[in-house]
N, C-alpha and C. Protein backbone atom coordinates (compact mmCIF):
# COMPACT_ATOMS: atom_id res chain seq x y z
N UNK A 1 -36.74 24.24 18.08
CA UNK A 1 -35.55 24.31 17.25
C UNK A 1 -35.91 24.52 15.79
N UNK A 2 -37.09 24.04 15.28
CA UNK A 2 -37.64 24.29 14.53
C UNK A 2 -37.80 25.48 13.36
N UNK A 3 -38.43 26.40 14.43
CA UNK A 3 -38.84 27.85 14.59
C UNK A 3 -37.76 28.58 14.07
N UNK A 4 -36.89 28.18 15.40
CA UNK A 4 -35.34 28.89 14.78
C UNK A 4 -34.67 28.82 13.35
N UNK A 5 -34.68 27.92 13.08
CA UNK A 5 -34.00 27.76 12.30
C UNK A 5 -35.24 27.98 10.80
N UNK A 6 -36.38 28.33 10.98
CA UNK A 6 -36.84 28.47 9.75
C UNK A 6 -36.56 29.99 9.71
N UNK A 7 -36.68 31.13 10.96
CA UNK A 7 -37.09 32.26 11.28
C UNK A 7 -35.91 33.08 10.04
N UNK A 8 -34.55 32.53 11.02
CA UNK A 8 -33.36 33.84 9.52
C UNK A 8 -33.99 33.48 8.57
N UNK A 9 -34.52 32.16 7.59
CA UNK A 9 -34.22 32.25 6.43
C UNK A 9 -35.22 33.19 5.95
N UNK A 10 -36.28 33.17 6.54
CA UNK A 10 -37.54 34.13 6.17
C UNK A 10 -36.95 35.42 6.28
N UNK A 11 -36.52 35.99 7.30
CA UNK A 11 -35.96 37.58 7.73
C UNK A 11 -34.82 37.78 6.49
N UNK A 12 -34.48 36.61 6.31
CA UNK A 12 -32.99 37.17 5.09
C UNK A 12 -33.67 37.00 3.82
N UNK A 13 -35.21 36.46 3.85
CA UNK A 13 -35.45 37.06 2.18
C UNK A 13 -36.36 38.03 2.18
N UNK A 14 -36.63 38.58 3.52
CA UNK A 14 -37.09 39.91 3.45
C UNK A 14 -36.71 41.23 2.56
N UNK A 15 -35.51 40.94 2.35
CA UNK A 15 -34.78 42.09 1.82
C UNK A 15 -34.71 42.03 0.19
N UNK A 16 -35.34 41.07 -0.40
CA UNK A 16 -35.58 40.29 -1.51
C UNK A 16 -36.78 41.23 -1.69
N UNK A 17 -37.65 40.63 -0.83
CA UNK A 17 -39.16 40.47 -0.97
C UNK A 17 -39.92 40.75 0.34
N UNK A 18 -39.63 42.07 0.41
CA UNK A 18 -40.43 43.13 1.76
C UNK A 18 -41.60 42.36 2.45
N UNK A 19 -42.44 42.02 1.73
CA UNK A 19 -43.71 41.28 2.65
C UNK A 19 -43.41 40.00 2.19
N UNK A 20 -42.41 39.15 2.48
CA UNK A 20 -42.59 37.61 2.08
C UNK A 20 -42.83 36.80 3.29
N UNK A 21 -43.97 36.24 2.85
CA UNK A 21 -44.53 35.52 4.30
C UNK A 21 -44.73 34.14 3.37
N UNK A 22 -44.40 32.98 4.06
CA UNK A 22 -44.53 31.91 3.86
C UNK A 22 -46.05 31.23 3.71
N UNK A 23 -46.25 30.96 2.56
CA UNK A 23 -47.73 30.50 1.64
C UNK A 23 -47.91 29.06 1.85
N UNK A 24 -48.81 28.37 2.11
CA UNK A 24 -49.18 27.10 2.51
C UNK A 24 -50.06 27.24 0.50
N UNK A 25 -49.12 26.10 0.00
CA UNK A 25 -49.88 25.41 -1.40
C UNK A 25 -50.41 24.51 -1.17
N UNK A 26 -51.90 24.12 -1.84
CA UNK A 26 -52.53 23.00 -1.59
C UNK A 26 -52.16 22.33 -2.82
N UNK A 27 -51.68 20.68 -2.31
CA UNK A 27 -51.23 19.72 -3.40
C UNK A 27 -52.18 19.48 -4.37
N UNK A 28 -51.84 19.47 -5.81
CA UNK A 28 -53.12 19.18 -6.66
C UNK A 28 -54.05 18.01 -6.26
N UNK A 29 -53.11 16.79 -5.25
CA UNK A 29 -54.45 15.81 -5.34
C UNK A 29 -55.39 16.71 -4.30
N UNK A 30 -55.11 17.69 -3.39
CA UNK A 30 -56.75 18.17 -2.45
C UNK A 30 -57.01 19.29 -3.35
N UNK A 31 -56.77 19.48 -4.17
CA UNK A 31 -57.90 20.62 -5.01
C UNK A 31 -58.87 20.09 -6.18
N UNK A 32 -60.15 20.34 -5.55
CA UNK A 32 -61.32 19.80 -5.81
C UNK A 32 -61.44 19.72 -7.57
N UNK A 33 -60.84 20.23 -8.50
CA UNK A 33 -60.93 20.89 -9.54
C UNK A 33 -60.22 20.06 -10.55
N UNK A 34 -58.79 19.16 -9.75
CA UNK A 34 -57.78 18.38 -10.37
C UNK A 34 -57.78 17.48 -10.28
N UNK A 35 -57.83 16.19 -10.90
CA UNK A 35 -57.94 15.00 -10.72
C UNK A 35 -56.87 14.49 -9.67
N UNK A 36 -56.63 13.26 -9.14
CA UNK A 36 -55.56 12.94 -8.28
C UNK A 36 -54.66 12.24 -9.41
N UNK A 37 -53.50 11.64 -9.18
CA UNK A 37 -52.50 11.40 -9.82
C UNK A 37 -52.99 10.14 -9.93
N UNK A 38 -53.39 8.88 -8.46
CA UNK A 38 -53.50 7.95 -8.71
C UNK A 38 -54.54 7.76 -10.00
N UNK A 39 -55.59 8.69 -9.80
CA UNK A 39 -56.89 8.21 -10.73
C UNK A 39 -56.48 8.10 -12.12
N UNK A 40 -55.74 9.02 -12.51
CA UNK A 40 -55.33 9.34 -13.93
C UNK A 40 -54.25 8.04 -14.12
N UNK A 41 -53.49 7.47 -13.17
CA UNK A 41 -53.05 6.06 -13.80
C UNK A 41 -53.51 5.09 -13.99
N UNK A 42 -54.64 5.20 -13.10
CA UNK A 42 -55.52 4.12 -12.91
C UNK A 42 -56.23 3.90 -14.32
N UNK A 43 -56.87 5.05 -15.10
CA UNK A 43 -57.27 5.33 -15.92
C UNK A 43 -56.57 4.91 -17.22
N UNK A 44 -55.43 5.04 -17.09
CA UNK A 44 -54.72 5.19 -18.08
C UNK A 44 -53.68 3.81 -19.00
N UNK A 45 -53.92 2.89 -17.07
CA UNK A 45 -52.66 1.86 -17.53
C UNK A 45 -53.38 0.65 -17.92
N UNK A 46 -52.74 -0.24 -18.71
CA UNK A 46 -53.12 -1.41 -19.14
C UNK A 46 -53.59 -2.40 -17.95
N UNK A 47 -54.75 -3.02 -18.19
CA UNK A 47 -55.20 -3.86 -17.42
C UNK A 47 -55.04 -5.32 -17.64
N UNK A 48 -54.74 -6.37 -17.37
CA UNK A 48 -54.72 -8.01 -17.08
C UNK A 48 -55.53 -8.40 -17.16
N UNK A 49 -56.42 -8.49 -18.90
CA UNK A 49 -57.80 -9.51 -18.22
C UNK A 49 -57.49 -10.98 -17.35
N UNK A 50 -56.64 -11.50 -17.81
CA UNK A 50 -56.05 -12.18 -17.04
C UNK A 50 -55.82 -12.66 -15.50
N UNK A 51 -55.49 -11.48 -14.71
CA UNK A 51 -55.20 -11.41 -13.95
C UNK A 51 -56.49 -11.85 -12.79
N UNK A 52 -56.38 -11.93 -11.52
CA UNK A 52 -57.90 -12.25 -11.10
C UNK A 52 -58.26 -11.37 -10.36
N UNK A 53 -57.93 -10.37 -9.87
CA UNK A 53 -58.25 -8.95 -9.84
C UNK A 53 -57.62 -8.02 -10.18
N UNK A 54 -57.75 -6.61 -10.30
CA UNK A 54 -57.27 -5.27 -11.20
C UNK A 54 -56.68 -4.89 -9.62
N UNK A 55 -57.06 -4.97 -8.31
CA UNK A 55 -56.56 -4.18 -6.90
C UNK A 55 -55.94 -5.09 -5.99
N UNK A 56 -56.03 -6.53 -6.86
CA UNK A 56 -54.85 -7.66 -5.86
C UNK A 56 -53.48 -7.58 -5.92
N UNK A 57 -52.78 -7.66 -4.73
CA UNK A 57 -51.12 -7.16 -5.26
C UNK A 57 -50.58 -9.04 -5.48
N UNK A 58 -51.35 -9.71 -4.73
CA UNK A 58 -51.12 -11.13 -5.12
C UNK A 58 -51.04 -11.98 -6.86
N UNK A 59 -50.09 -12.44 -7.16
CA UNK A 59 -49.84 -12.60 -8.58
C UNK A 59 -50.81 -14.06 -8.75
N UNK A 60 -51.10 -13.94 -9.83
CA UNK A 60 -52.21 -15.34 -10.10
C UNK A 60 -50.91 -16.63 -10.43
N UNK A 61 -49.63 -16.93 -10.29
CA UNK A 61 -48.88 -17.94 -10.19
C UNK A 61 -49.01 -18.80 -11.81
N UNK A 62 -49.84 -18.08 -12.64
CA UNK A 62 -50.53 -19.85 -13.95
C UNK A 62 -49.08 -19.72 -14.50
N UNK A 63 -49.48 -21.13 -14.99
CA UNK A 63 -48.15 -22.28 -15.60
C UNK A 63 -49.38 -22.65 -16.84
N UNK A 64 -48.21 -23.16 -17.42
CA UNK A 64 -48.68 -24.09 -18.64
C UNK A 64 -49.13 -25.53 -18.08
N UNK A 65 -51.14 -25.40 -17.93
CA UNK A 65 -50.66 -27.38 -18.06
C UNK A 65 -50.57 -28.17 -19.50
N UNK A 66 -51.07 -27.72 -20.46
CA UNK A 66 -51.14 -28.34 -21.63
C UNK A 66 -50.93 -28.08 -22.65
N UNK A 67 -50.37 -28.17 -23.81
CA UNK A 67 -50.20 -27.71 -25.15
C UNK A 67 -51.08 -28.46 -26.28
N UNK A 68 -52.25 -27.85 -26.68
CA UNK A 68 -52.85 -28.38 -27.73
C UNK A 68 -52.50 -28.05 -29.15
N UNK A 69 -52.77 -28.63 -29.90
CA UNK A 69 -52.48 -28.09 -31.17
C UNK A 69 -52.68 -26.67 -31.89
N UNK A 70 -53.99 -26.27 -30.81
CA UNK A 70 -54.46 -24.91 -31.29
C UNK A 70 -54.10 -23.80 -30.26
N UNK A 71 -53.31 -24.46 -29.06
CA UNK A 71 -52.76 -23.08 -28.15
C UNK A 71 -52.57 -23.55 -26.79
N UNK A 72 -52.96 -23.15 -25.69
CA UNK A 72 -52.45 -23.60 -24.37
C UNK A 72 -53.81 -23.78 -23.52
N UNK A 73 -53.37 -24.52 -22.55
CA UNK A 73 -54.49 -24.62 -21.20
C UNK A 73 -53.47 -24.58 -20.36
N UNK A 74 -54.12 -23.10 -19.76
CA UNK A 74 -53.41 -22.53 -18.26
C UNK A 74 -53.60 -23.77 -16.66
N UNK A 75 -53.49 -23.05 -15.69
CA UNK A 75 -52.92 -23.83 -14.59
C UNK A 75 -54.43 -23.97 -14.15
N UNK A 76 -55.18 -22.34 -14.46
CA UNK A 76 -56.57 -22.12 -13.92
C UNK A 76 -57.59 -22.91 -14.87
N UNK A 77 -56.86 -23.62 -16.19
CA UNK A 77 -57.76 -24.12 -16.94
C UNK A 77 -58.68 -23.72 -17.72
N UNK A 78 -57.91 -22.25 -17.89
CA UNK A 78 -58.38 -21.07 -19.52
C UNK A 78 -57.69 -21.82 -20.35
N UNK A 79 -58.11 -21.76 -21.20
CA UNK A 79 -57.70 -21.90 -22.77
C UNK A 79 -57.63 -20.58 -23.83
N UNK A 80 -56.34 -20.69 -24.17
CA UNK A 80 -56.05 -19.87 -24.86
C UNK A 80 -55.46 -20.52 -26.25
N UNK A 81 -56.50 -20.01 -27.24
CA UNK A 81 -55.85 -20.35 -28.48
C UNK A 81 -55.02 -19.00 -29.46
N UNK A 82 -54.16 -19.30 -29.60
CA UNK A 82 -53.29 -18.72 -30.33
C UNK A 82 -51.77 -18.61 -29.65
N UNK A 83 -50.68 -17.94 -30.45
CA UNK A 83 -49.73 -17.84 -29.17
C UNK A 83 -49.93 -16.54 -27.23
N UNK A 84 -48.44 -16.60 -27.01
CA UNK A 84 -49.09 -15.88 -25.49
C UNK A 84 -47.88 -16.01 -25.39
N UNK A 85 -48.13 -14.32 -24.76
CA UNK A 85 -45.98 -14.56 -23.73
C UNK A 85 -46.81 -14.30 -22.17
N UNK A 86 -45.61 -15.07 -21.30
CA UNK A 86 -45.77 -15.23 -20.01
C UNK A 86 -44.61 -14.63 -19.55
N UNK A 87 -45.36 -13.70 -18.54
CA UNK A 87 -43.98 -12.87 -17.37
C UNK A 87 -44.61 -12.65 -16.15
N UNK A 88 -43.70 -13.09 -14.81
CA UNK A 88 -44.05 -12.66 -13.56
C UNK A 88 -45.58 -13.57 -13.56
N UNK A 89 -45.41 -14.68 -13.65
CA UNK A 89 -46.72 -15.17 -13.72
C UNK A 89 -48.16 -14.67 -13.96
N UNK A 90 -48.10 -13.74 -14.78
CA UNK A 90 -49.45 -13.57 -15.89
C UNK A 90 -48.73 -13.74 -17.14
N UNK A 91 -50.61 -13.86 -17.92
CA UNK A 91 -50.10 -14.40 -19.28
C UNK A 91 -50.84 -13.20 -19.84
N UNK A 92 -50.19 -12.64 -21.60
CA UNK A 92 -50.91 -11.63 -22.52
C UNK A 92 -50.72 -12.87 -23.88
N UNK A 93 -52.00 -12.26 -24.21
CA UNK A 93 -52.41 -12.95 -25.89
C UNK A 93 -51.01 -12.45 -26.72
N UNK A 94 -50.80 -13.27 -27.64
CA UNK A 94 -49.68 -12.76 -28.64
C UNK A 94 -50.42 -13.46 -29.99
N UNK A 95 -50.40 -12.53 -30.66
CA UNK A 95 -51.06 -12.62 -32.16
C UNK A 95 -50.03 -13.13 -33.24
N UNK A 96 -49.45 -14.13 -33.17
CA UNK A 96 -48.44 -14.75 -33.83
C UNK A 96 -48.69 -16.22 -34.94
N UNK A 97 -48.17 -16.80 -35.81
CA UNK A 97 -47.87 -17.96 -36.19
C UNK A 97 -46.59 -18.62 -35.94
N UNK A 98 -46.54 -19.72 -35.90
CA UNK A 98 -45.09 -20.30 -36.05
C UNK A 98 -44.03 -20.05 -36.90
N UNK A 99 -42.64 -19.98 -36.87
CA UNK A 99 -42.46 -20.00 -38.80
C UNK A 99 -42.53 -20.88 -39.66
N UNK A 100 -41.93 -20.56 -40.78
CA UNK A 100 -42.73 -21.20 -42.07
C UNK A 100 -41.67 -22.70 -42.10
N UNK A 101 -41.98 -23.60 -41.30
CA UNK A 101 -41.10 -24.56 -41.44
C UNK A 101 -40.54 -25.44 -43.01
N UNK A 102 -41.69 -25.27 -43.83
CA UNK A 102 -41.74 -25.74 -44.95
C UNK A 102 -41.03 -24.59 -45.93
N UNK A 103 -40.33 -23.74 -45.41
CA UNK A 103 -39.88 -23.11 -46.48
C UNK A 103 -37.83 -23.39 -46.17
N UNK A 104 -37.70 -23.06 -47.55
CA UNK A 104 -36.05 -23.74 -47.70
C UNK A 104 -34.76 -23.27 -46.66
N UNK A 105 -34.65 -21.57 -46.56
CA UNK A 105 -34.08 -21.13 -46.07
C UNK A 105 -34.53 -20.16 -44.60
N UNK A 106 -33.64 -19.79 -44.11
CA UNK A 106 -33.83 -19.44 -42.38
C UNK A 106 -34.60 -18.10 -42.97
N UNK A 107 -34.65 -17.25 -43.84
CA UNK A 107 -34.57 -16.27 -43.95
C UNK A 107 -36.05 -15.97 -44.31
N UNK A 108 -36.62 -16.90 -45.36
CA UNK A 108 -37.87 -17.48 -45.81
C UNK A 108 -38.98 -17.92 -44.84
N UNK A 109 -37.99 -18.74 -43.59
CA UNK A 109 -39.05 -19.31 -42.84
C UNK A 109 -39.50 -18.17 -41.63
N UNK A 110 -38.48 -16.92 -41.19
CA UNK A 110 -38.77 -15.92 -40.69
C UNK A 110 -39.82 -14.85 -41.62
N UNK A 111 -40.01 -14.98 -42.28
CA UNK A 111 -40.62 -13.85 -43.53
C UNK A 111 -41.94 -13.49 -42.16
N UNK A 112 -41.70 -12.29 -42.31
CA UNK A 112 -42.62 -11.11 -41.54
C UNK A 112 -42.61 -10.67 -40.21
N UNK A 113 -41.35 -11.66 -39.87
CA UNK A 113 -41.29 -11.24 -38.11
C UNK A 113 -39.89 -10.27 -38.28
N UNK A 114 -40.61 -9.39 -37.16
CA UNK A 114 -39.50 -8.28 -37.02
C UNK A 114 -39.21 -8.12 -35.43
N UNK A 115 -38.49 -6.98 -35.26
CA UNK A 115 -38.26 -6.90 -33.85
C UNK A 115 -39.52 -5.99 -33.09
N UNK A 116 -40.42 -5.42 -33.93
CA UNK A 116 -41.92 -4.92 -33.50
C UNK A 116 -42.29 -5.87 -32.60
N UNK A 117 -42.66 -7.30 -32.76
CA UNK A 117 -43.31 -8.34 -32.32
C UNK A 117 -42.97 -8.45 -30.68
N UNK A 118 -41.67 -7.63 -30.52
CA UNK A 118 -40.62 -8.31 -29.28
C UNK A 118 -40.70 -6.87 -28.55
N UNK A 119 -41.30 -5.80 -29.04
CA UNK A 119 -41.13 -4.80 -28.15
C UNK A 119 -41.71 -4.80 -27.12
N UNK A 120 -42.89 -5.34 -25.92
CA UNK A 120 -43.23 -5.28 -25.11
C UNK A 120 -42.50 -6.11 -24.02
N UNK A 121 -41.18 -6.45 -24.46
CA UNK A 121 -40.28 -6.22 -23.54
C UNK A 121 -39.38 -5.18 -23.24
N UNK A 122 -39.37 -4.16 -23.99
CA UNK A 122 -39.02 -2.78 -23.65
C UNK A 122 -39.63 -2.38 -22.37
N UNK A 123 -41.18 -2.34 -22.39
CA UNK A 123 -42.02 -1.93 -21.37
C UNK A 123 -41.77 -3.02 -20.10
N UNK A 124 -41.99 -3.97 -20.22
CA UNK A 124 -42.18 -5.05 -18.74
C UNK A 124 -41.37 -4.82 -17.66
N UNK A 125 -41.53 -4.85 -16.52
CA UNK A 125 -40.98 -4.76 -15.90
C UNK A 125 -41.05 -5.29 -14.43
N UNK A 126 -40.06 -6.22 -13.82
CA UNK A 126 -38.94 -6.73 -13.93
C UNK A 126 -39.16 -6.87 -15.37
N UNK A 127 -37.41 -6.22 -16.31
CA UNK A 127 -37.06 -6.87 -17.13
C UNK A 127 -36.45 -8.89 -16.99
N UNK A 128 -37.01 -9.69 -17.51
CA UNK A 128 -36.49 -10.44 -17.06
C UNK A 128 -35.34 -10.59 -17.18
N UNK A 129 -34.98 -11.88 -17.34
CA UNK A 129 -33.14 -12.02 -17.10
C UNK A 129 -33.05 -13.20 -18.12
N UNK A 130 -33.96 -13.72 -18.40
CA UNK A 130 -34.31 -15.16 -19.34
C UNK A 130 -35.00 -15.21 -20.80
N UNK A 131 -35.64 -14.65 -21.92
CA UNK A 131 -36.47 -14.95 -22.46
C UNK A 131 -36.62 -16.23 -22.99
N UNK A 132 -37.54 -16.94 -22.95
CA UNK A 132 -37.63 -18.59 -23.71
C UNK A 132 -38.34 -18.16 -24.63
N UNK A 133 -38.21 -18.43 -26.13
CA UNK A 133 -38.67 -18.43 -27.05
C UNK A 133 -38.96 -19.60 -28.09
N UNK A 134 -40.08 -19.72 -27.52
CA UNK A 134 -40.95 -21.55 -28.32
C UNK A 134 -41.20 -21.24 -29.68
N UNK A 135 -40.76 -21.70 -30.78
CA UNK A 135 -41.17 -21.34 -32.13
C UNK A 135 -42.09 -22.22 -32.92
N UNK A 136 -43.12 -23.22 -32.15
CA UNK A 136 -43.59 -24.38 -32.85
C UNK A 136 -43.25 -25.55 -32.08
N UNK A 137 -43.67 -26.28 -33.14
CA UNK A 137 -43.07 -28.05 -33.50
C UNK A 137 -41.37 -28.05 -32.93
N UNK A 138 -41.41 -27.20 -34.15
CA UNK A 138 -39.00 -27.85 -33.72
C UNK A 138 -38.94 -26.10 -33.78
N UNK A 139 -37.84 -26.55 -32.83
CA UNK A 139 -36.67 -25.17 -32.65
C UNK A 139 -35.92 -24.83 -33.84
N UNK A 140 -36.66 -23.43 -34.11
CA UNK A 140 -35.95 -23.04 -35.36
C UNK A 140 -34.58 -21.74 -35.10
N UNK A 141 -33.94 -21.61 -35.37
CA UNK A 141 -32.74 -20.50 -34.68
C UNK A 141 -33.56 -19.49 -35.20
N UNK A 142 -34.19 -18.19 -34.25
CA UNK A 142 -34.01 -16.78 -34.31
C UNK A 142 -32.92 -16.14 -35.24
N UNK A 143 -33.87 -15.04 -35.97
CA UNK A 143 -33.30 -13.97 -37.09
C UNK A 143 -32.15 -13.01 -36.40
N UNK A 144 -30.90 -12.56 -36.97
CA UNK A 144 -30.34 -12.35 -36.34
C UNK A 144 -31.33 -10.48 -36.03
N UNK A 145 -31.66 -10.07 -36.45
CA UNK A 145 -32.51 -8.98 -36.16
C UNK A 145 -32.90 -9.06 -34.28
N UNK A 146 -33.57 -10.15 -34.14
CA UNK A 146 -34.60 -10.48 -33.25
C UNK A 146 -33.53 -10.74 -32.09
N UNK A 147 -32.68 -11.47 -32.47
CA UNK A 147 -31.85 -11.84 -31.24
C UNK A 147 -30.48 -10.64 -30.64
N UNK A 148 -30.22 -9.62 -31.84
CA UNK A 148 -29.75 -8.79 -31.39
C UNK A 148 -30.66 -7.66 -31.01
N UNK A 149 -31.34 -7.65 -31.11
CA UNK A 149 -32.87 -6.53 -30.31
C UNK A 149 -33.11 -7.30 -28.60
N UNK A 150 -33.11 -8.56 -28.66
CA UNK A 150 -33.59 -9.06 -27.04
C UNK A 150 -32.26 -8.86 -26.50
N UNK A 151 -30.63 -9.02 -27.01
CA UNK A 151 -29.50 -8.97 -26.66
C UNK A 151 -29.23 -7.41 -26.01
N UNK A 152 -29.73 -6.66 -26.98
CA UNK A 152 -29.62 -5.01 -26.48
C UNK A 152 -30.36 -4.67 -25.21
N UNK A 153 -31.70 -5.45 -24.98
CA UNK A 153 -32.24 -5.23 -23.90
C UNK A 153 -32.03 -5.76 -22.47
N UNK A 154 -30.84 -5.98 -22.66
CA UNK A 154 -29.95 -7.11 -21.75
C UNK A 154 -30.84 -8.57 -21.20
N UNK A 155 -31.33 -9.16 -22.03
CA UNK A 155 -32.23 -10.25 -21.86
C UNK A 155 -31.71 -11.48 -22.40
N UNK A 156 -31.50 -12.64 -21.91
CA UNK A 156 -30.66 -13.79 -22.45
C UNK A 156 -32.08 -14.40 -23.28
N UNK A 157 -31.72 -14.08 -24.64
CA UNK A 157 -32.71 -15.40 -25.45
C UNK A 157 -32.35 -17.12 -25.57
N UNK A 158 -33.12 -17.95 -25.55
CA UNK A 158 -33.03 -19.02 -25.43
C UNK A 158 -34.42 -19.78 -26.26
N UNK A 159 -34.10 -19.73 -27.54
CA UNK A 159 -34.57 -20.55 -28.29
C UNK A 159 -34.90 -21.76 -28.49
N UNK A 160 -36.12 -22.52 -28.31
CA UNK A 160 -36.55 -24.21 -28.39
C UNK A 160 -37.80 -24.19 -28.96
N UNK A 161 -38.26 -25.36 -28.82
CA UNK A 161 -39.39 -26.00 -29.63
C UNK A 161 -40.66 -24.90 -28.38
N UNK A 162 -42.08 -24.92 -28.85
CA UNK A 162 -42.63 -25.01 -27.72
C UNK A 162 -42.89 -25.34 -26.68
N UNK A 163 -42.81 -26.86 -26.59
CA UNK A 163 -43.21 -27.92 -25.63
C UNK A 163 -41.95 -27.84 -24.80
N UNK A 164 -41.09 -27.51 -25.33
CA UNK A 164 -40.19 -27.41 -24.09
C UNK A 164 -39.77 -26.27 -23.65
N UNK A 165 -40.24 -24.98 -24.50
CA UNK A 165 -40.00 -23.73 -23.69
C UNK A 165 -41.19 -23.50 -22.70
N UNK A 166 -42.20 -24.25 -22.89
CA UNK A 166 -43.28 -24.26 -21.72
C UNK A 166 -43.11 -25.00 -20.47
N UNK A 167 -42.60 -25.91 -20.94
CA UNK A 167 -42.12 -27.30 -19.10
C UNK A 167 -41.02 -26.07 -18.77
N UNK A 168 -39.90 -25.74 -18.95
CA UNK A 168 -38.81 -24.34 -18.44
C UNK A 168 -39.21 -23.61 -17.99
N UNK A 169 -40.18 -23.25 -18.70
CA UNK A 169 -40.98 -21.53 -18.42
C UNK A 169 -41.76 -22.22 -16.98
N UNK A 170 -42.31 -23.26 -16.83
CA UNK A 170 -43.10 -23.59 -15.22
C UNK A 170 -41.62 -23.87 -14.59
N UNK A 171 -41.22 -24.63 -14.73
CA UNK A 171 -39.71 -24.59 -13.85
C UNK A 171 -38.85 -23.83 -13.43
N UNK A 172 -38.46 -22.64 -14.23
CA UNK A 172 -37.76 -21.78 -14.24
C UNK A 172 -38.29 -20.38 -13.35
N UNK A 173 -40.04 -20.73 -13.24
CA UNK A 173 -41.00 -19.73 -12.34
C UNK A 173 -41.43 -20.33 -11.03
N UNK A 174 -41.58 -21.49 -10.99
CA UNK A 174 -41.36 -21.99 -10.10
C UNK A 174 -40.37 -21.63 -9.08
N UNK A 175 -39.14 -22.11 -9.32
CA UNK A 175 -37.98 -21.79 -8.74
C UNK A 175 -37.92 -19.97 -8.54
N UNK A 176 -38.82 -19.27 -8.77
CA UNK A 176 -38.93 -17.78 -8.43
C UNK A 176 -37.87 -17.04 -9.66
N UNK A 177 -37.17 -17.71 -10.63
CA UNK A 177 -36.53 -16.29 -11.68
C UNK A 177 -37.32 -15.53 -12.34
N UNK A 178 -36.77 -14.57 -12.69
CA UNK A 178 -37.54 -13.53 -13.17
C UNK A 178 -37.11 -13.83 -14.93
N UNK A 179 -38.32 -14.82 -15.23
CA UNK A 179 -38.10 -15.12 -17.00
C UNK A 179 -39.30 -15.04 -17.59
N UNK A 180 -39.55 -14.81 -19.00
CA UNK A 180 -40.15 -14.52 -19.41
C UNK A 180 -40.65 -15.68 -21.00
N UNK A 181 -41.77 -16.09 -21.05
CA UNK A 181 -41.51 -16.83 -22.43
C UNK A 181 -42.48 -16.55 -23.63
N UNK A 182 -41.82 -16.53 -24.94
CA UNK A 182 -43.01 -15.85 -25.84
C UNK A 182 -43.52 -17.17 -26.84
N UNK A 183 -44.61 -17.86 -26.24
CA UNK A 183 -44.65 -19.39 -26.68
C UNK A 183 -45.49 -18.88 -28.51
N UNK A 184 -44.88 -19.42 -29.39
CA UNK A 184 -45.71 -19.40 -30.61
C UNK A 184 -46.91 -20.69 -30.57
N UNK A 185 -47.83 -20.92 -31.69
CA UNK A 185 -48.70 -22.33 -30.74
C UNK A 185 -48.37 -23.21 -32.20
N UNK A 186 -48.60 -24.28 -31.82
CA UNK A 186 -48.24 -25.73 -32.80
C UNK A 186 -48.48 -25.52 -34.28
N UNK A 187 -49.48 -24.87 -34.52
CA UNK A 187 -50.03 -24.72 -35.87
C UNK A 187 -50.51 -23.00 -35.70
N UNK A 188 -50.57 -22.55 -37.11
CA UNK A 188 -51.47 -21.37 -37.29
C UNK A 188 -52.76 -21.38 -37.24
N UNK A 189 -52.78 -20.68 -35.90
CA UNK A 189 -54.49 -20.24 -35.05
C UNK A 189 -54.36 -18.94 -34.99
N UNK A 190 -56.07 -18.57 -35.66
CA UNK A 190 -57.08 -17.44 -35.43
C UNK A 190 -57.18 -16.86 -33.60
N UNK A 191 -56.06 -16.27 -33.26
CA UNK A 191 -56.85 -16.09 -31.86
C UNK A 191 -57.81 -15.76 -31.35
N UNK A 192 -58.63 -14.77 -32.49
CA UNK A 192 -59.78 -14.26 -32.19
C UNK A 192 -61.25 -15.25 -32.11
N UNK A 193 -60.93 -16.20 -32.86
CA UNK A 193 -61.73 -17.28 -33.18
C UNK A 193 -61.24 -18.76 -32.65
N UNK A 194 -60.56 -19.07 -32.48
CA UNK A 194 -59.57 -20.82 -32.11
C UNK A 194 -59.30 -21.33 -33.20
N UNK A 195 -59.74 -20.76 -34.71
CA UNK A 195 -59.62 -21.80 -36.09
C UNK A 195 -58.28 -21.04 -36.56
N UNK A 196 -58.17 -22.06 -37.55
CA UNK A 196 -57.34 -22.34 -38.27
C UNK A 196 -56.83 -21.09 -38.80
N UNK A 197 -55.89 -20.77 -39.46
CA UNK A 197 -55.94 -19.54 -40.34
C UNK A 197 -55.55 -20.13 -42.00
């Protein structure tokens, strides 16, 4: 039935194209010459040092167990000093300070954060459905900049201290939602180093 039904269409573009005989193309991944598609992503996409392998489809599950003054101790019992956002249970470094609690106004104590800081939730994906956003010591309210940028990305922000956007962020992953949290750490830390800045 096959046959048949390929046969008119060939005979009716004969009249098109006098010798048109049906050409077998070889897909670029079997031509020796072209890279394959997978390789070139492979190549190309961001990797998880994090993660505990680059070819496991199994997610490494880490939670927050601890909050030190200078940054976090994971579930696996890395330490990470500086801040870190967590999604889908891996964690990425975030190069952040707290804000400026000691300064007078909201506007002062945001000085240098923009909505740059927040774009790699554009990329993530599952977008979550949650962001927790730990700002320190005490919960300071988000710039309205920042919170209408996570609002556009249809992402519910939810602003608190650290220590408690981290116990949520294990609870809230736990329970399997798809949330995301961008913990700042207690004090201003060097991530590259663990000191002070």
């Amino acid at each position: 039935m096959r046959s048949s039904t390929v046969r008119p269409i060939i005979t009716s573009l004969s009249h098109i194209r006098p010798n048109a005989q049906p050409r077998c193309i070889t897909p670029l991944s079997r031509r020796s010459n072209v890279p394959s598609i997978q390789s070139y992503i492979h190549r190309r996409s961001f990797q998880n040092i994090l993660s505990p392998s680059p070819d496991s489809d199994d997610k490494p599950n880490l939670a927050i167990n601890k909050l030190t003054p200078r940054g976090f101790i994971l579930s696996d019992n890395l330490v990470i000093p500086g801040g870190c956002i967590f999604h889908s249970g891996r964690a990425v470094l975030w190069d952040v300070d707290p804000p400026l609690t000691h300064e007078a106004t909201l506007d002062s104590m945001w000085k240098g954060w923009e909505k740059e800081r927040f774009r790699v939730f554009e990329l993530v994906v599952p977008r979550p459905e949650i962001l927790l956003f730990g700002t320190g010591k005490t919960a300071i309210p988000a710039p309205k900049p920042i919170r209408d940028f996570i609002s556009s990305l249809g992402i519910q922000l939810d602003v608190m201290d650290t220590r408690n956007a981290a116990s949520t962020y294990n609870l809230l992953a736990e329970e399997g939602r798809t949330v995301a949290a961008a913990l700042c750490p207690l004090e201003p830390i060097d991530p590259r180093t663990g000191g002070p800045r």
